[in-house]
N, C-alpha and C. Protein backbone atom coordinates (compact mmCIF):
# COMPACT_ATOMS: atom_id res chain seq x y z
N UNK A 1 14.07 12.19 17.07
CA UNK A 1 12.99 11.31 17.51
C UNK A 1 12.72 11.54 19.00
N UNK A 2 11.36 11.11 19.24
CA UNK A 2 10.96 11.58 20.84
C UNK A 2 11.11 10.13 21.15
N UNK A 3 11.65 9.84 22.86
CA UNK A 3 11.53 8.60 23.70
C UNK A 3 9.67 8.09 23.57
N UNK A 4 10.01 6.92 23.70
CA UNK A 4 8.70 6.10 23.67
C UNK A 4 8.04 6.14 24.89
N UNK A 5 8.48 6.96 26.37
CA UNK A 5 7.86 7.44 27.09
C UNK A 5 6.89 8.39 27.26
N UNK A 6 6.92 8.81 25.92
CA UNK A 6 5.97 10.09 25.79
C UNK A 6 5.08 9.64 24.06
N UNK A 7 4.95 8.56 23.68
CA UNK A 7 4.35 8.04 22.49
C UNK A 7 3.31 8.28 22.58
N UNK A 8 2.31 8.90 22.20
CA UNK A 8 0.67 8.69 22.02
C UNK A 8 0.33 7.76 21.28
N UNK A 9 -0.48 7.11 21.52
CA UNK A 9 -0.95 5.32 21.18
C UNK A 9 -1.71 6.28 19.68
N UNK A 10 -2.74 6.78 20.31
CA UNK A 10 -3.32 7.33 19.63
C UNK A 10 -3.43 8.62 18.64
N UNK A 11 -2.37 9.18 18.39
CA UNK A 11 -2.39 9.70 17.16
C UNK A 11 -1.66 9.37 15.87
N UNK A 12 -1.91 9.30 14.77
CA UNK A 12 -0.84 8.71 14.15
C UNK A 12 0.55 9.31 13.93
N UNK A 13 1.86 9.25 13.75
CA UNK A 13 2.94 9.22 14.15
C UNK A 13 3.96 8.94 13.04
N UNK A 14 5.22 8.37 12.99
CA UNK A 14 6.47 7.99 12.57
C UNK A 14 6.88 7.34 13.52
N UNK A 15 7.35 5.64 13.65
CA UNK A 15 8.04 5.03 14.88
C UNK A 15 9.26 4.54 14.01
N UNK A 16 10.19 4.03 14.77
CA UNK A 16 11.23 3.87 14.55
C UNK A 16 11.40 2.38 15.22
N UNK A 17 11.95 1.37 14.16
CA UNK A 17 11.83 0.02 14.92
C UNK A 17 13.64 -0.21 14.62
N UNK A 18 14.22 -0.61 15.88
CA UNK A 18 15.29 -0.43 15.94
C UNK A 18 15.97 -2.51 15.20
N UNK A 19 15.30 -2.59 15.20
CA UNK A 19 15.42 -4.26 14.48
C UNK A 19 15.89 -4.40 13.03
N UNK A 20 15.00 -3.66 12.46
CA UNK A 20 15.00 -3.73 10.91
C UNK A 20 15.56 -1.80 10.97
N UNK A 21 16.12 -1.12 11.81
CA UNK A 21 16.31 0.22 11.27
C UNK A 21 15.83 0.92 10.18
N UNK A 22 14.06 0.88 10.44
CA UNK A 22 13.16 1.34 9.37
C UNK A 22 11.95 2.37 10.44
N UNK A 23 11.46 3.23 9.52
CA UNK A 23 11.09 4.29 10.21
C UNK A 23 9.70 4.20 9.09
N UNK A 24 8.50 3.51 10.39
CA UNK A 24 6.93 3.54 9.78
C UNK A 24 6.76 4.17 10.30
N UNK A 25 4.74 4.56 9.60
CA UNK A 25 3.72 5.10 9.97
C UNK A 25 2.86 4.14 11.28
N UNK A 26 3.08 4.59 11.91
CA UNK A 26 2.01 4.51 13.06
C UNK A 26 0.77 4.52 12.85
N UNK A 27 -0.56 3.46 12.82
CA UNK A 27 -2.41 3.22 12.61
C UNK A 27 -2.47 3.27 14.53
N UNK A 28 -3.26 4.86 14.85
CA UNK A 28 -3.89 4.05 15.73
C UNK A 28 -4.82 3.56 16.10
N UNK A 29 -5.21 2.80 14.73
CA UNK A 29 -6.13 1.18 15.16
C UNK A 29 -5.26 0.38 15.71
N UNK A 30 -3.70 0.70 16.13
CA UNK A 30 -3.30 -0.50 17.10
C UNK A 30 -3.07 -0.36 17.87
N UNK A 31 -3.48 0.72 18.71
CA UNK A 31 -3.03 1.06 20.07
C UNK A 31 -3.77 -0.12 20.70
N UNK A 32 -4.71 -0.82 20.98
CA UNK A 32 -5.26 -1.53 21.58
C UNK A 32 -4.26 -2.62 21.71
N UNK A 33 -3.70 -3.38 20.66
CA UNK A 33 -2.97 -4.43 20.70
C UNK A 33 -1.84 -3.84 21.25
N UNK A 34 -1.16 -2.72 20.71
CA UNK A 34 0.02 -2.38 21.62
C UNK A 34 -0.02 -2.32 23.20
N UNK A 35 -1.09 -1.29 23.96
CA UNK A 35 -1.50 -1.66 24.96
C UNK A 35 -1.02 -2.99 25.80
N UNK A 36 -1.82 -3.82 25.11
CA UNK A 36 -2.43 -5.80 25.39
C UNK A 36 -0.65 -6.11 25.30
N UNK A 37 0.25 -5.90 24.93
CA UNK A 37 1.42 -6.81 24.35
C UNK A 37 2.58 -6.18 24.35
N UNK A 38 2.76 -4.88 24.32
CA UNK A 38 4.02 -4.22 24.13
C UNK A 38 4.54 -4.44 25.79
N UNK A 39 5.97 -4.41 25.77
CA UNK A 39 6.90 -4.67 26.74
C UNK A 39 7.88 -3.69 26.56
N UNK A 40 8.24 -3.28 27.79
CA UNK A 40 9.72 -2.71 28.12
C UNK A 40 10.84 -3.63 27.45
N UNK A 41 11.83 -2.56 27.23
CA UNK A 41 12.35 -3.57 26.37
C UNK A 41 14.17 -2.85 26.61
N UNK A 42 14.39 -2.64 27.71
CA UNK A 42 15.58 -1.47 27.95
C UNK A 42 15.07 -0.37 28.52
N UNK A 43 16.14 0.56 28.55
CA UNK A 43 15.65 2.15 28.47
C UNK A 43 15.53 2.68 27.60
N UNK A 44 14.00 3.24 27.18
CA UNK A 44 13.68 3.30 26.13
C UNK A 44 13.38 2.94 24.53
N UNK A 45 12.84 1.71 24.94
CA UNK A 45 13.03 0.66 24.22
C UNK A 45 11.57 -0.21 24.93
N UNK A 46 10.40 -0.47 23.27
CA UNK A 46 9.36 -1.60 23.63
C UNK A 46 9.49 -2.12 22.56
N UNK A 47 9.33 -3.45 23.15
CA UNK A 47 9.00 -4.35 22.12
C UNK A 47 7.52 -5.13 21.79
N UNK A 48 7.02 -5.23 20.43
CA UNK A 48 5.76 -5.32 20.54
C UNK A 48 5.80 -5.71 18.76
N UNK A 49 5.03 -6.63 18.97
CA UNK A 49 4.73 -7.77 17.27
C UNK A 49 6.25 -7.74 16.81
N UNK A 50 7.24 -8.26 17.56
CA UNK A 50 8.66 -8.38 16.66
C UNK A 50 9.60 -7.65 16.42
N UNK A 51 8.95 -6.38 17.04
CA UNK A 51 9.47 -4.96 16.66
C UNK A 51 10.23 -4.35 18.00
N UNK A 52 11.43 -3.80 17.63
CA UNK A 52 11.35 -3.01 19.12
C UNK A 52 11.98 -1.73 18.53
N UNK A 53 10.47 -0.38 18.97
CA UNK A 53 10.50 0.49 19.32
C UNK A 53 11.26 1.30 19.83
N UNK A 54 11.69 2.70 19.12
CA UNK A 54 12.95 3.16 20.24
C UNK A 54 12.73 4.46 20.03
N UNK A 55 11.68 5.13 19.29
CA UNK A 55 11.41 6.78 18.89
C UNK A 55 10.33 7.09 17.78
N UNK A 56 9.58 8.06 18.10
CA UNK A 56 8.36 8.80 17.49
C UNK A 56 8.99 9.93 17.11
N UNK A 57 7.90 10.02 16.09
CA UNK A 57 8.04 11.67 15.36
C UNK A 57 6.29 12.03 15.14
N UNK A 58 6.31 13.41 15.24
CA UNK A 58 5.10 13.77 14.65
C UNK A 58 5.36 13.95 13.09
N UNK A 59 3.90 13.38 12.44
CA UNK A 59 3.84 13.30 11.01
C UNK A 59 3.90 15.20 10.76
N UNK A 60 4.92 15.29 9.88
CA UNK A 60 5.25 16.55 9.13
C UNK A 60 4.35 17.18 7.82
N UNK A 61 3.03 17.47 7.82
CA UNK A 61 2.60 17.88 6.11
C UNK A 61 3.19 18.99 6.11
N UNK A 62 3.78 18.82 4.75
CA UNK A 62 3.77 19.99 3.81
C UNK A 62 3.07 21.44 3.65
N UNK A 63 3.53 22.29 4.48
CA UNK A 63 2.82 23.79 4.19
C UNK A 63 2.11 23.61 2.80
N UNK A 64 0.95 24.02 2.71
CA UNK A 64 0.06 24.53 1.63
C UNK A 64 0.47 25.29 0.77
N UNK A 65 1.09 26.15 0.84
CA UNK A 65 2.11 27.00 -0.17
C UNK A 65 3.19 26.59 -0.18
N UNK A 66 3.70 25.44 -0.16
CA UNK A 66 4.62 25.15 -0.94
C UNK A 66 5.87 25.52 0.18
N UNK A 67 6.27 25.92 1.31
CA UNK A 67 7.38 26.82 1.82
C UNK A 67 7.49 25.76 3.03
C-alpha cells in the first residue's frame, strides 16, 4: 500500500481503513467531502466519515489475455 501522503482524491483507487481492517474502492465523487473533513490522524494516518485511512493502491485490471 502507498502512504496517504501521496493519495489522489481523484482517481479511483483501493483504501485501506485501518478501523474495520477492510480494504474499499475509492468514488472520486468524494473527494470533495474528503477535502471539507478528513484530518490527520498520526503519521500517516486520516481520518474522515469514521474511517481512518492508512494506504492506497492503484486499481489492478486484469490483462486482456488472460496473463
Amino acid at each position: 500500500m502507498n502512504p496517504m501522503d501521496t493519495f489522489d482524491l481523484d482517481m479511483p483507487c483501493r483504501v485501506h481503513d485501518k478501523v474495520n481492517d477492510q480494504i474499499f474502492e475509492w468514488n472520486p465523487q468524494w473527494a470533495s467531502m474528503f477535502r471539507e473533513y478528513g484530518q490527520k490522524w498520526g503519521e500517516g494516518v486520516v481520518a474522515w466519515d469514521g474511517l481512518l485511512l492508512d494506504g492506497w493502491a492503484p486499481i489492478m485490471h486484469d490483462h486482456p489475455s488472460g496473463h
